[in-house]
N, C-alpha and C. Protein backbone atom coordinates (compact mmCIF):
# COMPACT_ATOMS: atom_id res chain seq x y z
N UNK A 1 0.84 -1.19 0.00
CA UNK A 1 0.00 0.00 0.00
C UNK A 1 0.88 1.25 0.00
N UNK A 2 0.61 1.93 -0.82
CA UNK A 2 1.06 3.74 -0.63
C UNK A 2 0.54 4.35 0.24
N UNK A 3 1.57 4.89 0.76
CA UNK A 3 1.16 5.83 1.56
C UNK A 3 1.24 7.45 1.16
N UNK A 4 -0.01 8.44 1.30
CA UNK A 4 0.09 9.61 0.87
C UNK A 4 -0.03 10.38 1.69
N UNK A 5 0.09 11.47 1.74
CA UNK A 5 -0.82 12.69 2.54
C UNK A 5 -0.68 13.92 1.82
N UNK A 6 -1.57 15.11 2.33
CA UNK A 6 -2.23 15.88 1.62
C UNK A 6 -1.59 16.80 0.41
N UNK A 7 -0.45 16.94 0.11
CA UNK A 7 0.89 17.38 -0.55
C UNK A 7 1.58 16.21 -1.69
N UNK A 8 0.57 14.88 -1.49
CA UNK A 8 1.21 14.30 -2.38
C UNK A 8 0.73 14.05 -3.73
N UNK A 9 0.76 13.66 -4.79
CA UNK A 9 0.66 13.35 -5.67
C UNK A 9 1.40 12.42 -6.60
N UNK A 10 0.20 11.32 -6.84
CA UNK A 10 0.64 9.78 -7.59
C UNK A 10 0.98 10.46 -8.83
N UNK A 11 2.09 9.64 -9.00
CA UNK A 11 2.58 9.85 -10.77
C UNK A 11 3.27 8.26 -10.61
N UNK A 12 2.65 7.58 -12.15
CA UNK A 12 2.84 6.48 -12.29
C UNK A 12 4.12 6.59 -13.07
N UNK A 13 5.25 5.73 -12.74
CA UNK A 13 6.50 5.31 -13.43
C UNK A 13 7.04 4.32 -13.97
N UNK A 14 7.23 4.12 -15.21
CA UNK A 14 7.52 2.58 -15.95
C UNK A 14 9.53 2.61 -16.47
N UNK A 15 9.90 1.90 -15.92
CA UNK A 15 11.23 1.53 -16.55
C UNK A 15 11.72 0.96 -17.36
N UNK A 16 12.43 1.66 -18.07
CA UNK A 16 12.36 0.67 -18.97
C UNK A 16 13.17 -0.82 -18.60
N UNK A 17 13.96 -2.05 -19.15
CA UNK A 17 14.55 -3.02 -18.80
C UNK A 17 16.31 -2.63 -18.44
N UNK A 18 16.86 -1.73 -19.30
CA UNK A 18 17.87 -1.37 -19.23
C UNK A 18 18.34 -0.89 -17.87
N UNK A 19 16.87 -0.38 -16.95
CA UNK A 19 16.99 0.77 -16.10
C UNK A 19 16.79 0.05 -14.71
N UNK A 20 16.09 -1.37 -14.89
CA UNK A 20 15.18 -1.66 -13.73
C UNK A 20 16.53 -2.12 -12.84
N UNK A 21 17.96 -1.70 -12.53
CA UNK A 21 18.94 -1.67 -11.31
C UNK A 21 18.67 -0.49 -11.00
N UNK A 22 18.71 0.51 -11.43
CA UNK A 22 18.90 1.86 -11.05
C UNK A 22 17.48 2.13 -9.96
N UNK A 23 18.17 3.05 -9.24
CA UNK A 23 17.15 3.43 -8.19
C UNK A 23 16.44 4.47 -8.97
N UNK A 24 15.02 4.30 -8.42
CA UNK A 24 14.01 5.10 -8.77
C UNK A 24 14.36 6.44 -8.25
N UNK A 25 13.53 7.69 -8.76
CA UNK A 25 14.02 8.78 -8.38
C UNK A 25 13.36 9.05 -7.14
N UNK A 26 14.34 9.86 -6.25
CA UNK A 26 13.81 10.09 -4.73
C UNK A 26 14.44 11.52 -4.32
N UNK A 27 13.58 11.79 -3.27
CA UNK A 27 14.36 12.93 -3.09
C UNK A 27 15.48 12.68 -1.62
N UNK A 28 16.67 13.89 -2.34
CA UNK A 28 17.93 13.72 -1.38
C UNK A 28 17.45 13.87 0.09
N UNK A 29 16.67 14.56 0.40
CA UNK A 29 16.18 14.83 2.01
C UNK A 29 14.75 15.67 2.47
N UNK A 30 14.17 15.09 3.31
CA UNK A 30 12.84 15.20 3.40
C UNK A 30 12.18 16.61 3.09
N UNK A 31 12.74 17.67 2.70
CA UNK A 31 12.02 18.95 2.45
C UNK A 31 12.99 19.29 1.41
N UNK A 32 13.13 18.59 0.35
CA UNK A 32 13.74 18.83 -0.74
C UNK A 32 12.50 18.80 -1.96
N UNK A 33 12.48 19.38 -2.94
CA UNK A 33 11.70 20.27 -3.67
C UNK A 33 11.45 19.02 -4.84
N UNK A 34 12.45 18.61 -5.13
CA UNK A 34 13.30 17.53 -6.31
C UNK A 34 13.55 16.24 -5.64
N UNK A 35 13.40 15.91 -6.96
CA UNK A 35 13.92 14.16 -7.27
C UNK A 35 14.55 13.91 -7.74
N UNK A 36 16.07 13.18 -7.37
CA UNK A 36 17.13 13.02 -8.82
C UNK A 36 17.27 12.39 -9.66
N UNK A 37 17.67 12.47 -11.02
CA UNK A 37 17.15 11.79 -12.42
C UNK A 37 18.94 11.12 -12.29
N UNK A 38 18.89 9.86 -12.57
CA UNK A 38 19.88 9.03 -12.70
C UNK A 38 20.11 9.23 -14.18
N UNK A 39 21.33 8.88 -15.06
CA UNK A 39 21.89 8.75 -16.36
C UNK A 39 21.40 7.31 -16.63
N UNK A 40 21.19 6.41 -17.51
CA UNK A 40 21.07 5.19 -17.79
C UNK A 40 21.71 5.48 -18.99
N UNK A 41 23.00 6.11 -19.30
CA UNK A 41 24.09 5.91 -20.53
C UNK A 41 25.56 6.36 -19.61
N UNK A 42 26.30 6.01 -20.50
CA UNK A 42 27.14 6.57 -20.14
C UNK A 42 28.24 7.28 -21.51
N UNK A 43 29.04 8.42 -21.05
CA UNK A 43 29.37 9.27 -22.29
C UNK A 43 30.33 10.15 -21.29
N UNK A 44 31.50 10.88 -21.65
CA UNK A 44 32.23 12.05 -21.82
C UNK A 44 31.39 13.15 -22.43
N UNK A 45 31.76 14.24 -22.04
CA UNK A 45 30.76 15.31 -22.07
C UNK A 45 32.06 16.53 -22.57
N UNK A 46 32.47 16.70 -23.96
CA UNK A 46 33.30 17.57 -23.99
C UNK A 46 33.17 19.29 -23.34
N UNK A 47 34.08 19.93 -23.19
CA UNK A 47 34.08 21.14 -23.04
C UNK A 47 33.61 21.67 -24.44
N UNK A 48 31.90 22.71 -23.91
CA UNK A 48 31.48 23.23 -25.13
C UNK A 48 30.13 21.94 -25.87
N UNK A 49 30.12 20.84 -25.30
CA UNK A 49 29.01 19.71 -25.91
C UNK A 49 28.10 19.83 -25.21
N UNK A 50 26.80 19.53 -26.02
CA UNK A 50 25.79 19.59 -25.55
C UNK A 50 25.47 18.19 -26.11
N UNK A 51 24.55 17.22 -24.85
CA UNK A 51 24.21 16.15 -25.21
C UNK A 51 22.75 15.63 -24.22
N UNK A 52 22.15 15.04 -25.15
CA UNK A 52 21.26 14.52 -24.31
C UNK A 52 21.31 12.92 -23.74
N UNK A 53 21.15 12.81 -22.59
CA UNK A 53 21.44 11.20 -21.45
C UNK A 53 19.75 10.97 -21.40
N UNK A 54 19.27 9.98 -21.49
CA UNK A 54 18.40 8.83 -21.61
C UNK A 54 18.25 8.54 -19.89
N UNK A 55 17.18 8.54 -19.05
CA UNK A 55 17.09 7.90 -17.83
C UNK A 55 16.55 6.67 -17.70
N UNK A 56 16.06 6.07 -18.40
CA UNK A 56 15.63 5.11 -19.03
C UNK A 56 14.51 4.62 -18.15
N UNK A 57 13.63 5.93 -17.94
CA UNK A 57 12.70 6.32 -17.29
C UNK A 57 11.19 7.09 -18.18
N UNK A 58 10.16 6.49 -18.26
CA UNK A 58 9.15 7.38 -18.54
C UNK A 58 7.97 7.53 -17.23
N UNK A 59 7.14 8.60 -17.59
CA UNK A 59 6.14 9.10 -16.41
C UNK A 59 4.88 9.24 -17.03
N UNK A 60 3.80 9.13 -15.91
CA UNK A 60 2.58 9.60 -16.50
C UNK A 60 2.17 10.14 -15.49
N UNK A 61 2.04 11.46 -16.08
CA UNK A 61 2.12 12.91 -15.08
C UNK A 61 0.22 13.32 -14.94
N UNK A 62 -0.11 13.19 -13.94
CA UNK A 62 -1.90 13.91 -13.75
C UNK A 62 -1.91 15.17 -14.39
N UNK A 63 -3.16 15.39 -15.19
CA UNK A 63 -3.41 16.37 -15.88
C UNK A 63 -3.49 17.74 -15.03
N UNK A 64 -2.59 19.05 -15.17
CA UNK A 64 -2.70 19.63 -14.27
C UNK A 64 -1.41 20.11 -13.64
N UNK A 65 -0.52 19.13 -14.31
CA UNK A 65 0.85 19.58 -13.77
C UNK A 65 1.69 18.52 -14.62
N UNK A 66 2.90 19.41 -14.40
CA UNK A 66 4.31 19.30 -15.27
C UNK A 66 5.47 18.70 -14.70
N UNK A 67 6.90 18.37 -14.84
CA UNK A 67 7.43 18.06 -14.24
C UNK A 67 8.86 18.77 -15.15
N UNK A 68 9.71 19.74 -14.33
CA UNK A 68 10.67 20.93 -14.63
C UNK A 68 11.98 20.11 -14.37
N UNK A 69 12.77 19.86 -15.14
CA UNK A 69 13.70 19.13 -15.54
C UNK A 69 14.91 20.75 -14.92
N UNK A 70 15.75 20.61 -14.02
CA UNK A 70 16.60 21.38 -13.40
C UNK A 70 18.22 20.77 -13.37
N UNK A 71 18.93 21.71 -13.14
CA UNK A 71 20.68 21.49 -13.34
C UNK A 71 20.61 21.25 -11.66
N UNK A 72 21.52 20.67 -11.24
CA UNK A 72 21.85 20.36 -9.73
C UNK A 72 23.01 21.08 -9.52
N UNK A 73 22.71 21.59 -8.19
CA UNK A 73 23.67 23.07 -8.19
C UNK A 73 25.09 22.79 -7.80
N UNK A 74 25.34 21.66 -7.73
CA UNK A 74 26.57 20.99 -7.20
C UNK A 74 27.32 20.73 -8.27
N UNK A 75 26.49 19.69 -9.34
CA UNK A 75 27.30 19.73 -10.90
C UNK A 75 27.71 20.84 -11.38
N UNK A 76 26.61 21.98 -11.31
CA UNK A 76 26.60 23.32 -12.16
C UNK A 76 27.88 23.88 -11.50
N UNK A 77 28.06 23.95 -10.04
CA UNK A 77 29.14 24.89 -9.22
C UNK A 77 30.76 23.99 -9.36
N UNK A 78 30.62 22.30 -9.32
CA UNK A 78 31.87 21.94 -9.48
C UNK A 78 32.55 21.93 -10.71
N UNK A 79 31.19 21.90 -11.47
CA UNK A 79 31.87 20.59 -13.08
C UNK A 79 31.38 21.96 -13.74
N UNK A 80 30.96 23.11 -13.64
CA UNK A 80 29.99 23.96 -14.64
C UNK A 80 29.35 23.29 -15.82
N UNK A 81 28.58 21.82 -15.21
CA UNK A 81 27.93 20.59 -16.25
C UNK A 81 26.37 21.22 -15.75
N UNK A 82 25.22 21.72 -16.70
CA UNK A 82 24.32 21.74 -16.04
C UNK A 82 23.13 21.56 -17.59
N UNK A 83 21.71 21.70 -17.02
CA UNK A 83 20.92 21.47 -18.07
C UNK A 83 20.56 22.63 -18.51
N UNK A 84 20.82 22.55 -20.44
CA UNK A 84 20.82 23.48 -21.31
C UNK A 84 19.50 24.07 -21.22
N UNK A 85 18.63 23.70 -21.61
CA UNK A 85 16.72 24.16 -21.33
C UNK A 85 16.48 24.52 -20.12
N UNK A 86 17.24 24.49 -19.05
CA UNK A 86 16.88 24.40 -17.74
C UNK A 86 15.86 25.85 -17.63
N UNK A 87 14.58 25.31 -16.89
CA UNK A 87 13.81 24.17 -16.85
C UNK A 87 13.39 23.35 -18.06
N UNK A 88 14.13 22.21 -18.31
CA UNK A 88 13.04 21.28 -19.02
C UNK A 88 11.48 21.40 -18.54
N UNK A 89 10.89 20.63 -19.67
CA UNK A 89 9.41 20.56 -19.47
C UNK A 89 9.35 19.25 -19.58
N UNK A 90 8.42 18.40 -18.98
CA UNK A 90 8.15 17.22 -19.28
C UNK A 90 6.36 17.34 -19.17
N UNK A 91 5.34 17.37 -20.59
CA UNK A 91 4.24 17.78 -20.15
C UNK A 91 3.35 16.30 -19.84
N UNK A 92 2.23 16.84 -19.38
CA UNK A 92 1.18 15.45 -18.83
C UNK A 92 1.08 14.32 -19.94
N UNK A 93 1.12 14.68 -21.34
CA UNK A 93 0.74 14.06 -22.09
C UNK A 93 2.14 13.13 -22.49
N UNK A 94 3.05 13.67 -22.32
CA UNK A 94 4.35 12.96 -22.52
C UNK A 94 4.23 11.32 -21.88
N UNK A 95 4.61 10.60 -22.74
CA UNK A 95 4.81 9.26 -22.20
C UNK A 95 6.22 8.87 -23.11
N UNK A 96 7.29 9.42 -23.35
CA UNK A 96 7.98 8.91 -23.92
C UNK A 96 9.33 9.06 -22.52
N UNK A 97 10.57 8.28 -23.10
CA UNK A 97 11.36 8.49 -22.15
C UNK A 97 11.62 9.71 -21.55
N UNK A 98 12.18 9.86 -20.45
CA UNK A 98 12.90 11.25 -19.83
C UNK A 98 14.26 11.50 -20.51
N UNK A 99 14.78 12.27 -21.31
CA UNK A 99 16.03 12.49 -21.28
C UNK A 99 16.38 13.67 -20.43
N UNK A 100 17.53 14.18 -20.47
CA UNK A 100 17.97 15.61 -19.79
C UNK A 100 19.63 15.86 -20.90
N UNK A 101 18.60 17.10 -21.23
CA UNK A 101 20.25 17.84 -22.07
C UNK A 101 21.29 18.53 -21.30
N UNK A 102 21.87 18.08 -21.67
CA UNK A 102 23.09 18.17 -20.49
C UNK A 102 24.56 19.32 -21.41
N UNK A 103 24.80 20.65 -20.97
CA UNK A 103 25.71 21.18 -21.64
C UNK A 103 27.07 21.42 -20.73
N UNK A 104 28.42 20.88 -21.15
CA UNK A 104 29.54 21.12 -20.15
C UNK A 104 29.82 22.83 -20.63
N UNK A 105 29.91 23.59 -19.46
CA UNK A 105 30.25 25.23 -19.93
C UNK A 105 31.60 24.67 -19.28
N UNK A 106 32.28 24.14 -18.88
CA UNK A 106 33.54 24.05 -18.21
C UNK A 106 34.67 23.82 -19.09
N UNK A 107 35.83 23.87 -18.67
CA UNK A 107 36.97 23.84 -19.27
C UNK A 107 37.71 22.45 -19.46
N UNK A 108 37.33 21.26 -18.98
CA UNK A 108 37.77 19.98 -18.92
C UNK A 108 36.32 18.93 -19.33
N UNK A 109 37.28 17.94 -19.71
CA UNK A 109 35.61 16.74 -20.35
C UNK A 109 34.98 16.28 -18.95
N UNK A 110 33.90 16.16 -18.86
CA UNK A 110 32.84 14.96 -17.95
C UNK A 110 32.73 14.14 -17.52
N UNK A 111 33.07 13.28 -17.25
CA UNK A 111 32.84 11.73 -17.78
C UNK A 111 31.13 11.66 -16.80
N UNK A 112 30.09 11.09 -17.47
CA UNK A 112 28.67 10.57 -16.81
C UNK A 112 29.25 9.32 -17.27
N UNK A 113 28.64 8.61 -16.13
CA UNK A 113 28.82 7.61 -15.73
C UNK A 113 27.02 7.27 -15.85
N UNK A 114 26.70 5.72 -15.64
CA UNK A 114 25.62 4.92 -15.53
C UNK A 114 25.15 5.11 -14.32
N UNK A 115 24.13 5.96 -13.95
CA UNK A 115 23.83 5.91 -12.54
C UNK A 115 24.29 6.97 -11.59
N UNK A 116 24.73 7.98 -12.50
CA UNK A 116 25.09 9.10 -11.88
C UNK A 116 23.89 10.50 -11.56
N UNK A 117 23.84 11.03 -10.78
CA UNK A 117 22.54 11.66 -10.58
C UNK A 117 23.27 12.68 -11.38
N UNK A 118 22.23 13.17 -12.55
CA UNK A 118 22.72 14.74 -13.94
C UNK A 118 21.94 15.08 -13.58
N UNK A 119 20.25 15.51 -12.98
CA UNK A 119 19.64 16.19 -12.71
C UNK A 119 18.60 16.44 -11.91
N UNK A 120 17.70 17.20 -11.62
CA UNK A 120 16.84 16.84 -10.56
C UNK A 120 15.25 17.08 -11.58
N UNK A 121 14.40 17.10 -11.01
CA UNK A 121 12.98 16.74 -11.48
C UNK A 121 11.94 17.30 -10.35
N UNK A 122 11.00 18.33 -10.88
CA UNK A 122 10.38 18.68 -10.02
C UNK A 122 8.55 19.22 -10.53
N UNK A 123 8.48 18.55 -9.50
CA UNK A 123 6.56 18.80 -9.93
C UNK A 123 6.28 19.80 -9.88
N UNK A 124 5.52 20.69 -10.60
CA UNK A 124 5.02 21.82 -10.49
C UNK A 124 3.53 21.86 -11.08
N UNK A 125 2.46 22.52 -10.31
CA UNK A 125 1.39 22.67 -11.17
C UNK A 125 1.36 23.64 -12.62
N UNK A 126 0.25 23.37 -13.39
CA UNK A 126 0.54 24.11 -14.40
C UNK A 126 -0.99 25.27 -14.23
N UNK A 127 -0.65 26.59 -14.63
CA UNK A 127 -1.86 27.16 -14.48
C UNK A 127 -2.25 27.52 -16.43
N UNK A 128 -3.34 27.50 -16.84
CA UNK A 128 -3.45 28.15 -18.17
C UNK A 128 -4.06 29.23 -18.28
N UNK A 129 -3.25 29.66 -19.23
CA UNK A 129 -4.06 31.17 -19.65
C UNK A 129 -4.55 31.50 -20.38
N UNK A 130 -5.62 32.15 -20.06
CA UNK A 130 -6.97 32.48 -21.09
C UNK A 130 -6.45 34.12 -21.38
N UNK A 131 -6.08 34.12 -23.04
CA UNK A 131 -6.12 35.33 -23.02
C UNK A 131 -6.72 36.21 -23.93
N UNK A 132 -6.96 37.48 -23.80
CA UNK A 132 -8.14 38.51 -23.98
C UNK A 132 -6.89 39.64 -24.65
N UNK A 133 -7.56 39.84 -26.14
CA UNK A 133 -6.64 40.65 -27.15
C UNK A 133 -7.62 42.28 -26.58
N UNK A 134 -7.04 43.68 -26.00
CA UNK A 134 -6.76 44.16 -25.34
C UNK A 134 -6.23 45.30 -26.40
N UNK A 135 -6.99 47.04 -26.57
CA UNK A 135 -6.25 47.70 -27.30
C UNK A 135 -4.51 48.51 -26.63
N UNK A 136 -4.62 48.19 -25.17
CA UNK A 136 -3.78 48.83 -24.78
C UNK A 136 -3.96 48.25 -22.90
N UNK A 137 -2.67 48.36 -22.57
CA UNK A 137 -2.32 47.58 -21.17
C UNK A 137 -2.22 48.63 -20.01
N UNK A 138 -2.20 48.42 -18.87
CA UNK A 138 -2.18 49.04 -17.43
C UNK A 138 -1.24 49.73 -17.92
N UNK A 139 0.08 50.36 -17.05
CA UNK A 139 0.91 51.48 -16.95
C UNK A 139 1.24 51.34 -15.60
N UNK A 140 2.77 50.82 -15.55
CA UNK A 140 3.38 50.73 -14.01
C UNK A 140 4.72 51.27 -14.06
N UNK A 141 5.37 51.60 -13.30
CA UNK A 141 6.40 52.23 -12.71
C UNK A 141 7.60 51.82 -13.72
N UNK A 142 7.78 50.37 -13.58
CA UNK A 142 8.36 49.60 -14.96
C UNK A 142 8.53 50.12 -16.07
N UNK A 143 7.16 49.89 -16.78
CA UNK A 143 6.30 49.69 -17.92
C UNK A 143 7.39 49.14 -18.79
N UNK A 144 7.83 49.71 -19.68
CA UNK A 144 8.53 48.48 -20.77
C UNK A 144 9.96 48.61 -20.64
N UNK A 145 10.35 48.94 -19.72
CA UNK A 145 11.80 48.93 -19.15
C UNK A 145 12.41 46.70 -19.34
N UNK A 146 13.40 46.51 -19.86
CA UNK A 146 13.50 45.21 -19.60
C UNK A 146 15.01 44.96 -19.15
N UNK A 147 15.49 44.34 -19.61
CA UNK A 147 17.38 43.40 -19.32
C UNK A 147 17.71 44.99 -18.99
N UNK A 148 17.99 44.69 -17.18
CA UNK A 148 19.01 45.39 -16.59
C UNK A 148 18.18 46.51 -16.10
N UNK A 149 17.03 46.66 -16.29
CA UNK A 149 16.20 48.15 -16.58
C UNK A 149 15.95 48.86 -14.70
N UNK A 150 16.48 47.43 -14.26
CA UNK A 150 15.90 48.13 -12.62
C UNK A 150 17.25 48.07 -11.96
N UNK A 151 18.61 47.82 -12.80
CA UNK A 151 19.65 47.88 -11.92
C UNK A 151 20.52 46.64 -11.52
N UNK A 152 21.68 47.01 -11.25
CA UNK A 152 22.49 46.14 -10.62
C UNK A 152 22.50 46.04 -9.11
N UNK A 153 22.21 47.13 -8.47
CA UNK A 153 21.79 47.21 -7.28
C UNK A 153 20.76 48.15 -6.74
């Protein structure tokens, strides 16, 4: 039996055969946000490559919410290895594998290994927007000020 409570939410997970050693994704510690996505390949990751790793993992996500594919701040700060899209999207309707694109900004190769945690995974609801074509918008302090427009400090 599962156990839930009020914060949780079932998402069904199928492995593929390649994958079924690897630990399922969990999170590192009990008020952690994320789940970590294991590699199920393994590859060198040149300085400057961008590649996508296979978890050899798919999901079936409840309608209603997404799941945000994130760089782990430990790879990103040691290895400057982190995910290129970051946030990935993985939407409800998706049933195909998980990959995660993975770009080295660093100065030396990678090596991922089989089973190495490359990223984390995180539920988020999705809200949609209904939108209404509008001859002209509010007016705030902002207004179309953008990159940099409020300062460095």
């Amino acid at each position: 039996m599962i156990r839930m409570d009020m914060t949780d939410v079932l998402v069904k997970i199928k492995r593929d055969p390649s994958a079924a050693d690897l630990p399922l994704p969990s999170q590192g510690t009990v008020h952690a946000s994320g789940v970590d996505l294991r590699s199920n390949e393994e590859g060198v990751l040149q300085p400057g490559e961008v590649r996508a790793f296979g978890t050899g993992l798919s999901v079936e996500i409840p309608p209603g919410y997404e799941f945000q594919v994130r760089s782990r701040s430990g790879l990103a700060l040691k290895n400057r290895v982190m995910v290129l899209n970051s946030p990935g999207t993985v939407d409800a309707d998706y049933r195909g594998e998980v990959r995660v694109i993975l770009y080295n900004a660093g100065a030396q190769p990678f090596q991922v290994r089989r089973g190495d945690r490359i990223a984390q995974m995180v539920l988020c609801p999705v809200l949609r927007p209904v939108f209404v074509e509008v001859d002209s918008l509010s007016g705030t302090e902002r207004d179309s000020g953008g990159f940099g427009s409020t300062g460095v400090r």
